[in-house]
Protein backbone atom coordinates (compact mmCIF):
# COMPACT_ATOMS: atom_id res chain seq x y z
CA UNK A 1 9.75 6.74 12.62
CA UNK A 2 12.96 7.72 13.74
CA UNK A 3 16.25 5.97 14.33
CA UNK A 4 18.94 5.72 16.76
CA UNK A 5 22.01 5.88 15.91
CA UNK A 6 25.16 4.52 18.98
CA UNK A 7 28.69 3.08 17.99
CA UNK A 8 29.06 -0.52 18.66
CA UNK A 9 31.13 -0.04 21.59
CA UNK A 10 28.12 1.91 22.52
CA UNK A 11 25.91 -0.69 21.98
CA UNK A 12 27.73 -3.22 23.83
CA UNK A 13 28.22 -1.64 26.79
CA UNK A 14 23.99 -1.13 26.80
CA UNK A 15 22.59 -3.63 24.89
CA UNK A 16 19.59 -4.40 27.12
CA UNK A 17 18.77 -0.78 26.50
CA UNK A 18 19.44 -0.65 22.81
CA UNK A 19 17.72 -3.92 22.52
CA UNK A 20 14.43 -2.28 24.45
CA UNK A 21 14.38 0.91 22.04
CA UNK A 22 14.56 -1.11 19.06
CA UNK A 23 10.86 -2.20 20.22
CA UNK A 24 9.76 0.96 19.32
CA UNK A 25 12.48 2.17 16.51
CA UNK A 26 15.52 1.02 14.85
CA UNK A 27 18.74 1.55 16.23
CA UNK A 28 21.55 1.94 13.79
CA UNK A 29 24.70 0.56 15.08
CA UNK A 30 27.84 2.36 13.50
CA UNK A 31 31.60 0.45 13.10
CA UNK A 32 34.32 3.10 11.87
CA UNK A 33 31.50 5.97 11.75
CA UNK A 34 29.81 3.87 8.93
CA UNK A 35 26.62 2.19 9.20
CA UNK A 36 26.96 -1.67 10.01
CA UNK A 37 23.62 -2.59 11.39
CA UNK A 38 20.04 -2.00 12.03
CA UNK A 39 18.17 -3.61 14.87
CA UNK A 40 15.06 -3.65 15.19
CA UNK A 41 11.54 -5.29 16.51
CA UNK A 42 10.59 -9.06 14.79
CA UNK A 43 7.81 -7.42 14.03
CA UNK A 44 8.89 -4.32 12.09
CA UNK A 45 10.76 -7.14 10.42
CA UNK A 46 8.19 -9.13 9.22
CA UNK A 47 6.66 -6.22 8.15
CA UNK A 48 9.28 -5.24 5.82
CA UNK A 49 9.46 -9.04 4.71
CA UNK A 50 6.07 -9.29 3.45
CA UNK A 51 6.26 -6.13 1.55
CA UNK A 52 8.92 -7.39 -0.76
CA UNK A 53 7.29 -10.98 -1.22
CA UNK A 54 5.80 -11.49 -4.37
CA UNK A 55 2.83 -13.76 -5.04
CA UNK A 56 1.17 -15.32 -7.70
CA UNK A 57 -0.79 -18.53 -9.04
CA UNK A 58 1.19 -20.93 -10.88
CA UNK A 59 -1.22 -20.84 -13.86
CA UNK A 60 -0.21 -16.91 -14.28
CA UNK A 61 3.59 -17.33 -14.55
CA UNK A 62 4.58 -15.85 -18.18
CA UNK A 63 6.52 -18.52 -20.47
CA UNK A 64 9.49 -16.71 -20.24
CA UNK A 65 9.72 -16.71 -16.23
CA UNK A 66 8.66 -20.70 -16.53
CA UNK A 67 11.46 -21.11 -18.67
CA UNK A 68 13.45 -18.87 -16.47
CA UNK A 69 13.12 -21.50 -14.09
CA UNK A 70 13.18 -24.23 -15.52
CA UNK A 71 17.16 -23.68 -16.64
CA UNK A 72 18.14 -22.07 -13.18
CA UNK A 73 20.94 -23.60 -11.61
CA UNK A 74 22.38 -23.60 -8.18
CA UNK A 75 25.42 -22.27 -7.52
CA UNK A 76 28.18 -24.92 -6.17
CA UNK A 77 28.27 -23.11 -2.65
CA UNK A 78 24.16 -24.54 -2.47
CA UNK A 79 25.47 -28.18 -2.33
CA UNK A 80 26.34 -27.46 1.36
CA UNK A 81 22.76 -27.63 1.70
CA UNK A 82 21.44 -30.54 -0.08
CA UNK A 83 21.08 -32.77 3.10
CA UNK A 84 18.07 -30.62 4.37
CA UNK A 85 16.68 -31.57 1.07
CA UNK A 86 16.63 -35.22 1.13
């Protein structure tokens, strides 16, 4: 699979285009002649979500990971988010 690669000004002034190729391939949008983004399909996405997600049954986890766990703590910046917890 290829990719496309257009400036943002590029991609601003044709987004509807840009946004139609990324169907079909990514489309690398450059800021300064670096990479800055990638668009591409939901689904391409949630393709390359579920390759990186890790599953396993609780009963497997090592004692070390469990432990692991059990002393994680949030960082401070998480409290922001408490309210969706409660």
């Amino acid at each position: 699979m290829g990719t496309i690669r257009v400036t943002a000004t590029e991609f601003q002034n044709a987004i509807g285009m840009f946004s139609d190729k990324a169907l079909r391939e990514p489309v690398t949008i450059t800021k300064q002649g670096r990479d800055n983004l990638v668009l591409l399909s939901a689904e391409e996405f949630m393709l390359l979500k579920r390759r990186y997600r890790k599953v396993g049954l609780a009963e497997e986890i090592s004692e070390e990971m469990l432990a692991a766990v059990l002393s994680a703590k949030a960082p401070d910046a998480a409290k922001a988010f408490d309210h969706e917890v409660k």
